[in-house]
C-alpha atoms as a PDB file:
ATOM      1  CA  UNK A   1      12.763  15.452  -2.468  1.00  0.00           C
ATOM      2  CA  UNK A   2      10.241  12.618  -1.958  1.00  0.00           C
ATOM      3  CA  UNK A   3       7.231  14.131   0.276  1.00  0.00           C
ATOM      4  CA  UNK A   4       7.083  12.341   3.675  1.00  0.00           C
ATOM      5  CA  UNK A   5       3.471  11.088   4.707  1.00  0.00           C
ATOM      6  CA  UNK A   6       2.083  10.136   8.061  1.00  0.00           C
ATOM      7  CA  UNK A   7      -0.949   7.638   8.688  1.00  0.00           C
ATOM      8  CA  UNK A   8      -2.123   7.724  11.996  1.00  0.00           C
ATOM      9  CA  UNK A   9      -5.440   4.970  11.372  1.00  0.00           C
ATOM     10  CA  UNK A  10      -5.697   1.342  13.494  1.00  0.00           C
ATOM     11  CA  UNK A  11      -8.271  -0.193  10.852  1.00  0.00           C
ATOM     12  CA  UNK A  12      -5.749  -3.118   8.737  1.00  0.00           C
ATOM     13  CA  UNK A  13      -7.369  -2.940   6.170  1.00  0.00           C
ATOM     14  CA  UNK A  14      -7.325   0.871   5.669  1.00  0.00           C
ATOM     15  CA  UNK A  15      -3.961   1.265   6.618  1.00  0.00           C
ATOM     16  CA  UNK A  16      -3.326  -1.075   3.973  1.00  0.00           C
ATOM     17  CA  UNK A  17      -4.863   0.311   1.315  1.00  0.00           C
ATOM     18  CA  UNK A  18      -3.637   4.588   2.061  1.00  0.00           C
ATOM     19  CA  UNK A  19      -0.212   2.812   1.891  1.00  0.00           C
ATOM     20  CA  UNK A  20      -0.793   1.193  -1.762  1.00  0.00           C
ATOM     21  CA  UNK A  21      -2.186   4.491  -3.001  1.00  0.00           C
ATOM     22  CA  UNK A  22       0.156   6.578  -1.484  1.00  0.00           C
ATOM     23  CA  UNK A  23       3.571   4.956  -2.234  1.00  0.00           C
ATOM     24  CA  UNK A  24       2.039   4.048  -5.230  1.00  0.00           C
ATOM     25  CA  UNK A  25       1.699   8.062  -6.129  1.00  0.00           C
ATOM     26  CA  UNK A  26       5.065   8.230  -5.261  1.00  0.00           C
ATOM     27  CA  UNK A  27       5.316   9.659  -1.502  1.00  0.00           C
ATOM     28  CA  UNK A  28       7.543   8.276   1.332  1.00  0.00           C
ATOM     29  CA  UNK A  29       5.218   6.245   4.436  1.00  0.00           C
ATOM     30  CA  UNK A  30       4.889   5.972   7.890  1.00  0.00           C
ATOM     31  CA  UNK A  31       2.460   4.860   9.997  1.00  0.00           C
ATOM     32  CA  UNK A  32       0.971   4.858  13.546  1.00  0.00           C
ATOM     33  CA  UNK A  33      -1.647   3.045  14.963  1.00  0.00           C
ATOM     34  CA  UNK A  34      -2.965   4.479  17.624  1.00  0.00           C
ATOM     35  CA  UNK A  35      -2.934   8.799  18.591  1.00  0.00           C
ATOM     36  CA  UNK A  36       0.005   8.887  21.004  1.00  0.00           C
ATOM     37  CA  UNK A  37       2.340   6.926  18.349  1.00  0.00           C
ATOM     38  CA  UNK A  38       0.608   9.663  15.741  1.00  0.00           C
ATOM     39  CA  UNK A  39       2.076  12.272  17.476  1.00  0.00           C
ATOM     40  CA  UNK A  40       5.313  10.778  18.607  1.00  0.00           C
ATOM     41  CA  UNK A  41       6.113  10.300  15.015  1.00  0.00           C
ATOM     42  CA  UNK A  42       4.922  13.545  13.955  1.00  0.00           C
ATOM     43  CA  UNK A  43       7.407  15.220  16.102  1.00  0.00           C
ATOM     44  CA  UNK A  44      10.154  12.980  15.316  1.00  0.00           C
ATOM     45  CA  UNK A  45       9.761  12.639  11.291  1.00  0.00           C
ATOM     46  CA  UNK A  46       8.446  15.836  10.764  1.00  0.00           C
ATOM     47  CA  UNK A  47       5.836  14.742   8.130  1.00  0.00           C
ATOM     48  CA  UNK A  48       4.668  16.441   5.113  1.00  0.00           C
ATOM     49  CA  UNK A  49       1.343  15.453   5.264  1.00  0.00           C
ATOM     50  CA  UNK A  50      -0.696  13.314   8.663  1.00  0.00           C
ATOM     51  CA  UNK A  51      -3.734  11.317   7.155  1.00  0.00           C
ATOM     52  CA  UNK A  52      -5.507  11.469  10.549  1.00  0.00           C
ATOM     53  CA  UNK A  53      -8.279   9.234  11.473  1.00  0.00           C
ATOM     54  CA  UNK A  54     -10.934   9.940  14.150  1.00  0.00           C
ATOM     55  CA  UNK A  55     -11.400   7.299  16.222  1.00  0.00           C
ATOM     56  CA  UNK A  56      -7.804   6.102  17.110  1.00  0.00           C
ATOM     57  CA  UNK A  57      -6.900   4.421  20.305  1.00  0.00           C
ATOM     58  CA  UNK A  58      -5.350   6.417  23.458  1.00  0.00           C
ATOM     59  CA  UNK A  59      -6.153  10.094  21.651  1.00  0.00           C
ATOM     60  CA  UNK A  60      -8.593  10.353  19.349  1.00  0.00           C
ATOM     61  CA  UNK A  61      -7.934  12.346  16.120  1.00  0.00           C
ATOM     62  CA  UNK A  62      -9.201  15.809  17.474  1.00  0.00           C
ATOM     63  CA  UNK A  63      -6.367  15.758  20.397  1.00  0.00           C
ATOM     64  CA  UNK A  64      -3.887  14.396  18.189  1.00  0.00           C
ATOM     65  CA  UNK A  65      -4.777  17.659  15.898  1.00  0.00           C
ATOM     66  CA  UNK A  66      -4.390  20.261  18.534  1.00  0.00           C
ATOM     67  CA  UNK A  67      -1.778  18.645  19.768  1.00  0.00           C
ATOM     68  CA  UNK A  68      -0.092  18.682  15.812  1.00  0.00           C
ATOM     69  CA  UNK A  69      -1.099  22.224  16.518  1.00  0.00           C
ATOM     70  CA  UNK A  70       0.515  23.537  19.562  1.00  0.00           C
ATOM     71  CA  UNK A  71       4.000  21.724  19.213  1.00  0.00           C
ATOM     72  CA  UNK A  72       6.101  24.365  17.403  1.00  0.00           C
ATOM     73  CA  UNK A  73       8.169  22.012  15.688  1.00  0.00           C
ATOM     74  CA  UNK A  74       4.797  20.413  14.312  1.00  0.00           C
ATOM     75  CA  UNK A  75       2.354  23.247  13.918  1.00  0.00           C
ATOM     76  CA  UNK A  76       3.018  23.931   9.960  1.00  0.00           C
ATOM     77  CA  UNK A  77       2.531  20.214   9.775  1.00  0.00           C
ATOM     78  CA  UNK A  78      -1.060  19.743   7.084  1.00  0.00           C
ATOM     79  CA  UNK A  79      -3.328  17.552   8.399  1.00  0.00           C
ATOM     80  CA  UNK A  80      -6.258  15.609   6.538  1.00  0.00           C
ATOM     81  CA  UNK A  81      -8.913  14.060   9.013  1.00  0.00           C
ATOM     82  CA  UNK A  82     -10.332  11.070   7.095  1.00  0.00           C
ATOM     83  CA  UNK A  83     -13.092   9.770   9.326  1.00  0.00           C
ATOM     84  CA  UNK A  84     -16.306   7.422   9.313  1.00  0.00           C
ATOM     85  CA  UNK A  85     -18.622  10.256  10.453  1.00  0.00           C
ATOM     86  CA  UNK A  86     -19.695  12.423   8.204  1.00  0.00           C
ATOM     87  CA  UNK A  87     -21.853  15.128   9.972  1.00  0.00           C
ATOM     88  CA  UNK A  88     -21.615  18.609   9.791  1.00  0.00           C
ATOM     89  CA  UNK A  89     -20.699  18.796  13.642  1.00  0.00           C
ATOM     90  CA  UNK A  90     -17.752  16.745  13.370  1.00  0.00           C
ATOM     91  CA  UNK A  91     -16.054  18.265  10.062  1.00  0.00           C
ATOM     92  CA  UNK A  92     -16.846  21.675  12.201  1.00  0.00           C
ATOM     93  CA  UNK A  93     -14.969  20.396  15.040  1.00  0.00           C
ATOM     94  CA  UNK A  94     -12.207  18.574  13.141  1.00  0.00           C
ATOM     95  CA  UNK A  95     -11.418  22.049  11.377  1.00  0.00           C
ATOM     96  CA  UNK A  96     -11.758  23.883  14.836  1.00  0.00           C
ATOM     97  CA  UNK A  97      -9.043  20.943  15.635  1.00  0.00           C
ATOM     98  CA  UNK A  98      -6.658  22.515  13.310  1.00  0.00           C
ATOM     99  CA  UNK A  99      -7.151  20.197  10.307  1.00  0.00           C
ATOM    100  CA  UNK A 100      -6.713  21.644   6.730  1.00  0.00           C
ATOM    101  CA  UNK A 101      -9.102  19.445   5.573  1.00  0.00           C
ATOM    102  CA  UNK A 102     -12.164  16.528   6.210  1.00  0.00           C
ATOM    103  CA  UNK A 103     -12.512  13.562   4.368  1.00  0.00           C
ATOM    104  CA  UNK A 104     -15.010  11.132   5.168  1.00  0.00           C
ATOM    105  CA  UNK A 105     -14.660   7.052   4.346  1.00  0.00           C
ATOM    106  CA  UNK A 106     -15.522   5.461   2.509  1.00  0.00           C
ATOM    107  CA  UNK A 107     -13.501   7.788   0.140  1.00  0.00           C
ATOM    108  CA  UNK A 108     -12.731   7.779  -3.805  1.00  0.00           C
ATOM    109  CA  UNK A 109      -9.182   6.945  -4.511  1.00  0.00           C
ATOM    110  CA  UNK A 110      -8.395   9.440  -7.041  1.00  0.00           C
ATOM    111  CA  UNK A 111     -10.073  12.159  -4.989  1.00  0.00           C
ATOM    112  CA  UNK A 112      -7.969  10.842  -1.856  1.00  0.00           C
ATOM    113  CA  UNK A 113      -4.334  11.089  -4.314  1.00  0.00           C
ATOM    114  CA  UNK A 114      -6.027  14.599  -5.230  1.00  0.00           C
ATOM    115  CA  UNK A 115      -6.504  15.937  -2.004  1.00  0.00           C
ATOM    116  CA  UNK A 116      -3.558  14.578  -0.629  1.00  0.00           C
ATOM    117  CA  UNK A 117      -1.212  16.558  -3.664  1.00  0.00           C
ATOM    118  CA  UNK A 118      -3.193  19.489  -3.205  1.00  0.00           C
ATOM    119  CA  UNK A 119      -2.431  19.796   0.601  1.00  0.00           C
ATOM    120  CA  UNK A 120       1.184  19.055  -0.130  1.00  0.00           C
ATOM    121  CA  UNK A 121       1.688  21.420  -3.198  1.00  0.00           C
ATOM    122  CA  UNK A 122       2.836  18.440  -5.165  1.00  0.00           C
ATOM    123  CA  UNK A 123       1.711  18.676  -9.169  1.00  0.00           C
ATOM    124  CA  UNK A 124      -0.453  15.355 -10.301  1.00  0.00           C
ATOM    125  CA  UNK A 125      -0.250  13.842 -13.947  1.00  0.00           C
END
């Protein structure tokens, strides 16, 4: 069964590019642009995986993480925070959010694919 990812990021040009690598390493894609649409999909697709950005329009990523959190249908749900800031205070808070882990952009392809089969339990070649 093909592992179902989430996006929840409003920059193009990311967006973009997390869809070439991840279809490319072979999981199934959705995305939403802004944080209500992030969780609206989460709830509906039940998603393997969110690849949650900060800053998003409506809810930022934090509220969108607690709110992953609290919705029993969503709570098992693993979330990766992949974010422009890259202080100590905000991977703090972004764990404290719920996330399972903090990336921070710009980010390494490879270790993005790595991370993202790691949090999924899916074996890389």
């Amino acid at each position: 069964m093909t592992s179902k990812i989430l996006i929840a990021e409003d920059e193009p040009n990311i967006v973009v590019s997390l869809e070439f690598l991840l279809k490319g390493a072979g999981y199934e894609v959705a995305v939403a642009r802004d944080g209500a649409a992030a969780i609206e999909l989460a709830a509906s697709m039940h998603p393997d995986l969110v690849v949650l950005d900060v800053m998003l329009p409506l809810l930022d990523g934090f509220e969108v993480c607690r709110r992953i959190r609290s919705n029993p249908a969503t709570k098992d749900t693993r979330i990766l925070m992949l974010t422009a800031r890259g202080r100590e205070s905000e991977m703090e808070k972004g764990v404290a959010a719920g996330a399972n882990a903090y990336m921070t952009k710009p980010f390494a392809t490879k270790e993005l694919v790595d991370t993202v089969a790691r949090l999924i339990g899916t074996p890389r070649g």
